[in-house]
Protein backbone atom coordinates (compact mmCIF):
# COMPACT_ATOMS: atom_id res chain seq x y z
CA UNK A 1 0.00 0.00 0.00
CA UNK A 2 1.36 3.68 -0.52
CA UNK A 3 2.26 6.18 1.54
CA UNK A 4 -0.83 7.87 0.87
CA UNK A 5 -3.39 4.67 0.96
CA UNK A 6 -2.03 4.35 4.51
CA UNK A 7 -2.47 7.60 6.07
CA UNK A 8 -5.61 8.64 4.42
CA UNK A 9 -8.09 5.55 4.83
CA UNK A 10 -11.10 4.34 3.13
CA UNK A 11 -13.64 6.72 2.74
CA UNK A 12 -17.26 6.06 2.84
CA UNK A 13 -19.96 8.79 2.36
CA UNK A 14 -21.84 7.75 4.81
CA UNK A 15 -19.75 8.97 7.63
CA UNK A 16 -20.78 12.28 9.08
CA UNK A 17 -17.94 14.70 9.19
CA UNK A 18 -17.97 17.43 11.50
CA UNK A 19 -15.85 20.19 10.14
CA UNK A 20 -15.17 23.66 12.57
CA UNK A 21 -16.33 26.98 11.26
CA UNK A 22 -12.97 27.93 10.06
CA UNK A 23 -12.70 25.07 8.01
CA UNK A 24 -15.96 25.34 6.74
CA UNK A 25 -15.15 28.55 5.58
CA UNK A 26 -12.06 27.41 3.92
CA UNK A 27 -13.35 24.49 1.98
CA UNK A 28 -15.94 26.90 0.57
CA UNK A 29 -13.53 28.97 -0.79
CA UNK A 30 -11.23 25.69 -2.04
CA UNK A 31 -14.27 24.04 -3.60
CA UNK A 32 -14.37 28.25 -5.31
CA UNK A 33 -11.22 27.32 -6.57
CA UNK A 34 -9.33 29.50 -4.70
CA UNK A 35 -5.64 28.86 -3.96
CA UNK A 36 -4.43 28.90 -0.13
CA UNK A 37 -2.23 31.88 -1.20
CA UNK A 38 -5.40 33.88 -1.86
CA UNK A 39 -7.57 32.10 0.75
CA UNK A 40 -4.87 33.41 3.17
CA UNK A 41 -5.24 36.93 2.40
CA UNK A 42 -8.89 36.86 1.96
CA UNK A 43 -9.47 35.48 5.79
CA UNK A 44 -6.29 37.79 7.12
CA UNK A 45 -4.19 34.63 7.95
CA UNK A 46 -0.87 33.25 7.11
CA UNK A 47 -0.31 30.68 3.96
CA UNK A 48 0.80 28.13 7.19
CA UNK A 49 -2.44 28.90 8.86
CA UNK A 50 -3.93 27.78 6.06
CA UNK A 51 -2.01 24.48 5.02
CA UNK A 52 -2.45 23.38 8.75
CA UNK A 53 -6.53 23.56 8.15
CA UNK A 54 -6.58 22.21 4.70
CA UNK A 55 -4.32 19.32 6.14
CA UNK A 56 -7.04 18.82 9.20
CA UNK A 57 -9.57 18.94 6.46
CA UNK A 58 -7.84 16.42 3.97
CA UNK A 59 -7.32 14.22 7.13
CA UNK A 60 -11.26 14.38 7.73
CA UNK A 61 -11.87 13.38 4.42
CA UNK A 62 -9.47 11.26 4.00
CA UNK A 63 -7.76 12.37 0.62
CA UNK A 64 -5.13 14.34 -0.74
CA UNK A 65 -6.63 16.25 -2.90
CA UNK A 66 -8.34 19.30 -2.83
CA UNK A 67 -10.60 18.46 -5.44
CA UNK A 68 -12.02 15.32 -3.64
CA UNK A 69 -12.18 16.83 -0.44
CA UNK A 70 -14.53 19.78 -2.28
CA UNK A 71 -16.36 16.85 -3.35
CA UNK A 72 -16.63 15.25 -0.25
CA UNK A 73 -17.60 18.32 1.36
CA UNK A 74 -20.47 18.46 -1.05
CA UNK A 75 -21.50 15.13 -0.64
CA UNK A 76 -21.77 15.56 3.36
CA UNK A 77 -24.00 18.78 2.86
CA UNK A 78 -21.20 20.81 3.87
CA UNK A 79 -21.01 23.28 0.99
CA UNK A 80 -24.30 25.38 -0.14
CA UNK A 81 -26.14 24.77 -2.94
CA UNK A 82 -25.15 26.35 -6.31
């Protein structure tokens, strides 16, 4: 198994994730398609502000990406609808 199959585990939609209303606000703007760069100034934070969340939220969802993660978010009603 990779690196990656080990630290982020199987997923399954059904699982309720709970993310904190900092995060929430940050995969809004990811699933936007906003780099962390631009998410940092947006929110007044540091780029290493926001790497830690996105790696709290990519832990939560278990995936790497911040594409599937967007997705994910959408899938656990975490993002508004469009």
């Amino acid at each position: 198994m990779s690196d990656i199959g080990k630290r982020y585990g199987a997923y399954n939609a059904s699982d309720q994730v709970s993310l904190t209303d900092r995060q929430s606000e940050i995969i809004l703007l990811i699933a936007k398609g906003m780099p962390n760069r631009l998410i940092a100034k947006r929110l007044g934070l540091s780029v290493h502000i926001i790497d830690a969340h996105c790696k709290h939220i990519y832990l939560k969802f278990n995936t790497p990406s911040r594409v599937t993660a967007s997705v994910r978010a959408s899938q656990n009603q975490l993002l508004p609808v469009i």
